[in-house]
Structure formats: C-alpha cells, structure tokens
N, C-alpha and C. Protein backbone atom coordinates (compact mmCIF):
# COMPACT_ATOMS: atom_id res chain seq x y z
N UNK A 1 83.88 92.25 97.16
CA UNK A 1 84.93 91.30 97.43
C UNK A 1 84.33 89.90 97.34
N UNK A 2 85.56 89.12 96.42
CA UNK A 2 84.70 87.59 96.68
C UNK A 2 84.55 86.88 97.97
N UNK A 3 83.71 85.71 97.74
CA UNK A 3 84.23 84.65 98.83
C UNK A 3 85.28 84.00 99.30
N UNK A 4 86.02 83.82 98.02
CA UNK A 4 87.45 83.28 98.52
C UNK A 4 88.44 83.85 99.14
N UNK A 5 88.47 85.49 98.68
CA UNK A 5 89.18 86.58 98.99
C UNK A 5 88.95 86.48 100.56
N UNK A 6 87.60 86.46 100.49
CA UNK A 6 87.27 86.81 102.10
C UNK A 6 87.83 85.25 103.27
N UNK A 7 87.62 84.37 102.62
CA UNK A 7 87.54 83.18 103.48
C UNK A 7 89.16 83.13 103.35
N UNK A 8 90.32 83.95 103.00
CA UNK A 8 91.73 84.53 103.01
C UNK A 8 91.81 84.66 104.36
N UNK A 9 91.42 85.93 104.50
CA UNK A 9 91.52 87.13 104.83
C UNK A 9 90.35 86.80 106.67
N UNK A 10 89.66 86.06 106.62
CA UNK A 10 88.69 86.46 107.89
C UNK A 10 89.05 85.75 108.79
N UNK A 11 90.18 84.39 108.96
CA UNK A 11 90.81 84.00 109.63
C UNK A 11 91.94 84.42 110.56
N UNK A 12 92.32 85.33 109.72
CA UNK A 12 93.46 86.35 110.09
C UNK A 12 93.00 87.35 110.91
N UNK A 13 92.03 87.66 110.80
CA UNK A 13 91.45 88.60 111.99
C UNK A 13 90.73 88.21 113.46
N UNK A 14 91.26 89.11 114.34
CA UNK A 14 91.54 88.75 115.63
C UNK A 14 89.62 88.88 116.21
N UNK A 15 89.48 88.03 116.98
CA UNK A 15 87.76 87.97 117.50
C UNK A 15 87.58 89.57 118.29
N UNK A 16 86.14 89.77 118.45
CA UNK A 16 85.94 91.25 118.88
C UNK A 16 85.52 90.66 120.22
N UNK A 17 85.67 91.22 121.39
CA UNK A 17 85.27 90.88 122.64
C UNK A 17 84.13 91.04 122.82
N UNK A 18 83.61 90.10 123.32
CA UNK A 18 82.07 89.99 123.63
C UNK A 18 81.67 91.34 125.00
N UNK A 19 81.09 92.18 124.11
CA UNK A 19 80.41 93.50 124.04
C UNK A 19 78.81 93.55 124.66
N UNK A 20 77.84 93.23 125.64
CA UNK A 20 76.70 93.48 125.75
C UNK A 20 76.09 94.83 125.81
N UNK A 21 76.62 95.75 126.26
CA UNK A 21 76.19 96.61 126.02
C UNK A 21 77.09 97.61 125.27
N UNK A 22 75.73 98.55 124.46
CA UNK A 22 76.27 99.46 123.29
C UNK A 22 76.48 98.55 122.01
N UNK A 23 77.01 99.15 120.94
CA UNK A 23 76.28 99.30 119.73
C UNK A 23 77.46 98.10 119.08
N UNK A 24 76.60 96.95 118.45
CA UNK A 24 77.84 95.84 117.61
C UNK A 24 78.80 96.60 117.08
N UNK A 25 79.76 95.83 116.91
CA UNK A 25 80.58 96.58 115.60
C UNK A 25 80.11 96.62 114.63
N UNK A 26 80.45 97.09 113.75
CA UNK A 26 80.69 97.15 112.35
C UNK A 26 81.30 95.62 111.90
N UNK A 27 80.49 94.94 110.70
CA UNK A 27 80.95 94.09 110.46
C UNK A 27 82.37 93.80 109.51
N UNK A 28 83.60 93.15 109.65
CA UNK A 28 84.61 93.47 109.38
C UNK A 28 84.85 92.98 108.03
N UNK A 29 84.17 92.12 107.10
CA UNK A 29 83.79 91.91 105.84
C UNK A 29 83.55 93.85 105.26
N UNK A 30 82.81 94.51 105.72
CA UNK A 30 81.74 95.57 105.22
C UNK A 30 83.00 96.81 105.46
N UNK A 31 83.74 96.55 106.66
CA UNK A 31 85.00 97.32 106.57
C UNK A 31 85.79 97.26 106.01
N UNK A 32 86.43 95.78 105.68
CA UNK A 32 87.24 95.62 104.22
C UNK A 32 86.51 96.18 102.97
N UNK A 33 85.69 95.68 102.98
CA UNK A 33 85.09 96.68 101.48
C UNK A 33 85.27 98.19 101.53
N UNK A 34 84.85 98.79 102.85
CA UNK A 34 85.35 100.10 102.51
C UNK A 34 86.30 100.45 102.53
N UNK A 35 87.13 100.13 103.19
CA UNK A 35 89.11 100.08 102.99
C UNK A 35 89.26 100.16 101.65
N UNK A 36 88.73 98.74 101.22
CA UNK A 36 89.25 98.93 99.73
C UNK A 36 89.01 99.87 98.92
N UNK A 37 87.52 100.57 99.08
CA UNK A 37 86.71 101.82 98.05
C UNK A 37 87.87 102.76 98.23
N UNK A 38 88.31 103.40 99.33
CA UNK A 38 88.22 104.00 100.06
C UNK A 38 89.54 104.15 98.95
N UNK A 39 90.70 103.13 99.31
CA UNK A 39 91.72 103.21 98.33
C UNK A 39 92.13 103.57 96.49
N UNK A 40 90.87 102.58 96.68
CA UNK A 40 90.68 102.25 94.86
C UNK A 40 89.94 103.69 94.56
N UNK A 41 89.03 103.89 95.27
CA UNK A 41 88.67 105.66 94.65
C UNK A 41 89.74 107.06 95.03
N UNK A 42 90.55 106.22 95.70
CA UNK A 42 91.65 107.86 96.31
C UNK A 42 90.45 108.63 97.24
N UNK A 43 89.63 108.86 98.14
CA UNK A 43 89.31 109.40 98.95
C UNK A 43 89.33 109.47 100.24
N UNK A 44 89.58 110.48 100.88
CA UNK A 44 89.41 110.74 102.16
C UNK A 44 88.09 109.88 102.95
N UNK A 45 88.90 109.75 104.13
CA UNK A 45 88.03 108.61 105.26
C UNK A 45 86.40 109.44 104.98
N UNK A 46 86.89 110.87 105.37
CA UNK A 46 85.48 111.54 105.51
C UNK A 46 84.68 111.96 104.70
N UNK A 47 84.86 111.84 103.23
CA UNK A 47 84.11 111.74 102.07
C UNK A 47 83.64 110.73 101.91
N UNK A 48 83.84 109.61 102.67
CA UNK A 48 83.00 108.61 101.93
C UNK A 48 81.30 108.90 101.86
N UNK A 49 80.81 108.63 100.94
CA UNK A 49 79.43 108.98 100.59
C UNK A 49 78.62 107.95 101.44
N UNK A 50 78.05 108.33 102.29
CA UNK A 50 76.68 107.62 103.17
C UNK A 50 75.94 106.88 102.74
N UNK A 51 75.22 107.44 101.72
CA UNK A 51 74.23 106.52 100.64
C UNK A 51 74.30 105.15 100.07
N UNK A 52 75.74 105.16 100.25
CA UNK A 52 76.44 103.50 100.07
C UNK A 52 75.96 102.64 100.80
N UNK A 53 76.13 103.19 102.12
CA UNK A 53 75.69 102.55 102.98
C UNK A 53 76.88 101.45 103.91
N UNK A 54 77.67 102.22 103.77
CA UNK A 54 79.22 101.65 104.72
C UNK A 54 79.16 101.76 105.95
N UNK A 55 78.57 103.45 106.01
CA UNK A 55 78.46 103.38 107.32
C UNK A 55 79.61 104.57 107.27
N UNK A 56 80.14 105.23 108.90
CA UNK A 56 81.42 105.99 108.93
C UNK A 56 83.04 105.09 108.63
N UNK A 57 83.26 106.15 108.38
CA UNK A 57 84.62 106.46 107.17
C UNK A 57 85.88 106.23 108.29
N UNK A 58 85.66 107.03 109.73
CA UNK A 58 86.13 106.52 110.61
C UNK A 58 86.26 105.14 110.93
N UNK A 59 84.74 104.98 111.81
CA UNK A 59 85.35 103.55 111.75
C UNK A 59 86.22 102.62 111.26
N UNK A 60 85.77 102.89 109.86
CA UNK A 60 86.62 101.64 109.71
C UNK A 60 87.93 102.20 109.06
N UNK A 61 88.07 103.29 109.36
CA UNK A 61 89.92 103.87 109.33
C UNK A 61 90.12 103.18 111.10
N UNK A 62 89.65 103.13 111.68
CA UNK A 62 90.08 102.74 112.87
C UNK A 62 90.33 101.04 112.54
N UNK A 63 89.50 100.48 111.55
CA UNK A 63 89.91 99.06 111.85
C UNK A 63 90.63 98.73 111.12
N UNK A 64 91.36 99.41 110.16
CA UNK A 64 92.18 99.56 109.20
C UNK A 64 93.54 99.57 109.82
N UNK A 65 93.73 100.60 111.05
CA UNK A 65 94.37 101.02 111.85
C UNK A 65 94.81 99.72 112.80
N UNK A 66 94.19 99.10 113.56
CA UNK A 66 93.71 98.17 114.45
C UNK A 66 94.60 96.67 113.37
N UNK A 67 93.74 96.21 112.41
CA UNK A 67 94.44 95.66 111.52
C UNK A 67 95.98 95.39 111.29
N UNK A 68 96.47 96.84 110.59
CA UNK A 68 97.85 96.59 110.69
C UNK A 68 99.09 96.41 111.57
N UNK A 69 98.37 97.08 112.78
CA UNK A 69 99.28 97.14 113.85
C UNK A 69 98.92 95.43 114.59
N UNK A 70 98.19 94.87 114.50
CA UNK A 70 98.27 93.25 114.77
C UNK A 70 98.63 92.57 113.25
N UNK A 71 99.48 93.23 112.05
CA UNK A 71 100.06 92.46 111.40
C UNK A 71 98.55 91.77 110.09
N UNK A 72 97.92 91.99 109.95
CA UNK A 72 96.59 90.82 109.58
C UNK A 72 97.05 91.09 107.82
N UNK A 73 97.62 92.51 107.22
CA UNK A 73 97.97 92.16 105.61
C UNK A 73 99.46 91.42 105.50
N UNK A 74 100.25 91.85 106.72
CA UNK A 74 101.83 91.07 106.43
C UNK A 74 101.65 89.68 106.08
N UNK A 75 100.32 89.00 107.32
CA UNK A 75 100.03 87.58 107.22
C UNK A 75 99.31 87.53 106.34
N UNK A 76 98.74 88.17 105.38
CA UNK A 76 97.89 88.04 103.96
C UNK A 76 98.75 88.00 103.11
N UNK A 77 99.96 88.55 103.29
CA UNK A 77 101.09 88.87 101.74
C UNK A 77 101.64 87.56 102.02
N UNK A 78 101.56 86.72 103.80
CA UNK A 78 102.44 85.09 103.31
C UNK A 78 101.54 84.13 102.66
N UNK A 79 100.27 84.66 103.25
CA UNK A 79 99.35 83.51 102.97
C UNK A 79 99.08 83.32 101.08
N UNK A 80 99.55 84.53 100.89
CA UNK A 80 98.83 84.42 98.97
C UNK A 80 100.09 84.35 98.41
N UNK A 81 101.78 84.77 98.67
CA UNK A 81 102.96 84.11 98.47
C UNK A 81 103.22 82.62 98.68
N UNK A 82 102.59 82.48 99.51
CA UNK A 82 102.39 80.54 99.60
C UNK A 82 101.97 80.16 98.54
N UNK A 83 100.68 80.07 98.71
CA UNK A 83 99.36 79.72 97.55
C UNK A 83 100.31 80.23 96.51
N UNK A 84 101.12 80.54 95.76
CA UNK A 84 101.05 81.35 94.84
C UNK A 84 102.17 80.61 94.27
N UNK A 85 103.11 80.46 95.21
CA UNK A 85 104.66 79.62 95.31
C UNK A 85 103.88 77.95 94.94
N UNK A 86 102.71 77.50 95.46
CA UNK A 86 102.54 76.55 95.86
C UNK A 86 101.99 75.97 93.99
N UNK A 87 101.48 77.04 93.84
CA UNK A 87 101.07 76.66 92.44
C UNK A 87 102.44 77.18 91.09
N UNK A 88 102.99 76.96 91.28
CA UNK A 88 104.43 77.13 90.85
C UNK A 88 103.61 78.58 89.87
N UNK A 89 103.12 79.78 90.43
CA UNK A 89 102.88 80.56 89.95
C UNK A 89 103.90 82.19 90.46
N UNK A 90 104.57 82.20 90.78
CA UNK A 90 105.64 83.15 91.19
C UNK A 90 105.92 83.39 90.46
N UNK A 91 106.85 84.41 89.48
CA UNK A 91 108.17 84.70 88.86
C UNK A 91 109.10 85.50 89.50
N UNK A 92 110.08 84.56 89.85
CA UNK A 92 111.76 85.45 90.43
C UNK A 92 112.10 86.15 89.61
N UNK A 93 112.13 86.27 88.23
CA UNK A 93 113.00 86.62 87.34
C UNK A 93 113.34 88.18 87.55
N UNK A 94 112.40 89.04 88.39
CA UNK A 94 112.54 90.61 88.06
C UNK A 94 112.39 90.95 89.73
N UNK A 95 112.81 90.10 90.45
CA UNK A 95 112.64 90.00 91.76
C UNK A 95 114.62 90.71 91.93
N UNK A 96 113.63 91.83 93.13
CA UNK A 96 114.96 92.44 93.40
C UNK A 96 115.42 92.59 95.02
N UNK A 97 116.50 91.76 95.23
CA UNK A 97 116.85 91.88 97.14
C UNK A 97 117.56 92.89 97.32
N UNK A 98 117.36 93.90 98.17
CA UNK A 98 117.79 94.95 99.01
C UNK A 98 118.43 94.31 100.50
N UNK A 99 119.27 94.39 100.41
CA UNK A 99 119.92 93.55 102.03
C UNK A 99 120.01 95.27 102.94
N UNK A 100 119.57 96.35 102.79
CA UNK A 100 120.59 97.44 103.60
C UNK A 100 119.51 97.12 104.81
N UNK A 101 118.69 96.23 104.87
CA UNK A 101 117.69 96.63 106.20
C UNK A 101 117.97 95.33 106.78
N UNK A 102 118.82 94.42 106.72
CA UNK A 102 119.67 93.01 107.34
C UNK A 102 120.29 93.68 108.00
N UNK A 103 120.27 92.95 109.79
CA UNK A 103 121.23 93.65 110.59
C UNK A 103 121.89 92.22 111.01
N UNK A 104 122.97 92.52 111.54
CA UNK A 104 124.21 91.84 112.23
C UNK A 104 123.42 90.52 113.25
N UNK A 105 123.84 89.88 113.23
CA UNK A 105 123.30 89.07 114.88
C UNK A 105 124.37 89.55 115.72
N UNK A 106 123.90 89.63 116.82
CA UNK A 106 124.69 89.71 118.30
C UNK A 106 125.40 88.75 118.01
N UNK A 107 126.92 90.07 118.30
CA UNK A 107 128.41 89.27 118.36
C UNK A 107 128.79 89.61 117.26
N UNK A 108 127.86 89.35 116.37
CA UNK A 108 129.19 89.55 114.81
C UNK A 108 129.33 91.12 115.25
N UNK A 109 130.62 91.61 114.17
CA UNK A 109 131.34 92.69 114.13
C UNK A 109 130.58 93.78 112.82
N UNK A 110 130.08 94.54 112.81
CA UNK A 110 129.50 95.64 112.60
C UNK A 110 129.99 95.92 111.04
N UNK A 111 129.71 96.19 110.32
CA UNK A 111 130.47 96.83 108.80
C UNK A 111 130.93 98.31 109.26
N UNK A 112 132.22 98.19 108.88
CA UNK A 112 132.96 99.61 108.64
C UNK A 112 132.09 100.33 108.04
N UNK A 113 132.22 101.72 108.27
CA UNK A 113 130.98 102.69 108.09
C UNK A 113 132.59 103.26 107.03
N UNK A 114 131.61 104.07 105.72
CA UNK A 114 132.83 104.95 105.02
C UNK A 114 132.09 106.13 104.86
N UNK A 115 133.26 107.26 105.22
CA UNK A 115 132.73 108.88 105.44
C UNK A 115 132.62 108.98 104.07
N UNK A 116 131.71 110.36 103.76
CA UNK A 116 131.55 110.79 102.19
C UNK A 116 133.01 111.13 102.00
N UNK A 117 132.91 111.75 100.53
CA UNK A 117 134.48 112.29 100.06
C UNK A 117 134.58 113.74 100.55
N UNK A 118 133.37 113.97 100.80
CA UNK A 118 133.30 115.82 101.36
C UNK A 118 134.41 115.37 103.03
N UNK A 119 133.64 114.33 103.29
CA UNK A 119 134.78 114.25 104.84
C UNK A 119 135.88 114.25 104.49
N UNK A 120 136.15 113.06 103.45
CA UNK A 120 137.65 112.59 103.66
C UNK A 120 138.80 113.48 103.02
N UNK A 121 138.00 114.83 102.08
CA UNK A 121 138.91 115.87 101.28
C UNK A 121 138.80 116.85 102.55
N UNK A 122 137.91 117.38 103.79
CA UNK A 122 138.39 117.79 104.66
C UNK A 122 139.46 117.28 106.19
N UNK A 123 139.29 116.02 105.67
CA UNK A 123 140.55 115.46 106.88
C UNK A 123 141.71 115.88 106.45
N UNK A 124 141.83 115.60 105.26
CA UNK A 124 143.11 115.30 104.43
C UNK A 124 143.88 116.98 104.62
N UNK A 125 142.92 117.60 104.47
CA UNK A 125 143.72 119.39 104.29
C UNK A 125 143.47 119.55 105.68
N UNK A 126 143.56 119.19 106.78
CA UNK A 126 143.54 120.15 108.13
C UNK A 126 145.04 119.19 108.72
C-alpha cells in the first residue's frame, strides 16, 4: 500500500488504548495490508501463509471487524468521493439512485402498501 493511500486512511482510525502490559498490537498499516491480501487473493483468515510475515489471520479479521463497526471505510468512501468530486473527476452519467431504502420523516403519512395479484384475485372470489 502507498503512502498516500495510507496517510487516507490512518486518520480515520480510532487510537489503541495505552496498554502496558502484554503484547503491542499489531500494527494497523500491516493489518490493512493483510485485509487487503487477504481479499485480493480470495483466502480464508486462516490460510494466510506465515512466511509473509503478517502475522495471524485472526487478528487482523478482528481489526477488520473492529474497523467497520466504528464506520472507518464508510468515512473512506466520503473522503475519496470528495477528493474525487473535488477534482471534477466523478462521472454521474451511469450513476443509478435506488430510493426503496428512504424512509418517511416522522409525521409524514406512510406509502400505501399494494397486495400482489395472487391477493387481490383471492379477495375478489371469496
């Protein structure tokens, strides 16, 4: 991974609590790299090959884990949509909005729900 990639990306991640005893972490540069192998080769956490020298496969599925649930790629997908917008480098053109996951604000009135036709050809005959 480059430098720039990284100097992205290492801001966004949350500080490790100062730990005196027992073993540092794992450095979180060295865990992104294996995240990424990890992806880019399609393998299991627990295949990763040792000899690399990553270290466990766990771990850093745990910080992978840890990661998303404090959000750190959502805030990577604004931070490089910025930059990206910023350099008039975007294209809308094949950009597609899905609204079905937009909900109502409190107070407005709900969308009429419509039954399948399997319902509405059994209302109709009973």
């Amino acid at each position: 991974m480059d430098d720039g990639l990284w100097a992205r990306i290492e801001p966004l991640l949350s500080p490790w609590p100062n730990r005196s005893p027992g073993p540092k972490p794992v450095d979180d540069r060295l865990c992104l790299q294996v995240i990424l192998y990890v992806i880019h080769q399609d393998i299991a956490w627990q295949l990763l090959p040792r000899e690399l020298g990553f270290g466990s496969g766990q771990t850093c599925w745990r910080r992978l884990d840890r990661w998303q649930k404090g959000g750190v790629f959502e805030q990577l997908h604004h931070v490089l949509l910025a930059e990206l917008n910023a350099a008039s480098e975007l294209d809308g053109s094949r950009a597609c909005v899905d609204g079905s996951h937009v909900r109502a604000k409190k107070g407005e009135p709900r969308p009429a729900r419509h039954r399948s036709t399997g319902a509405r050809r059994a209302a109709n005959t009973t």
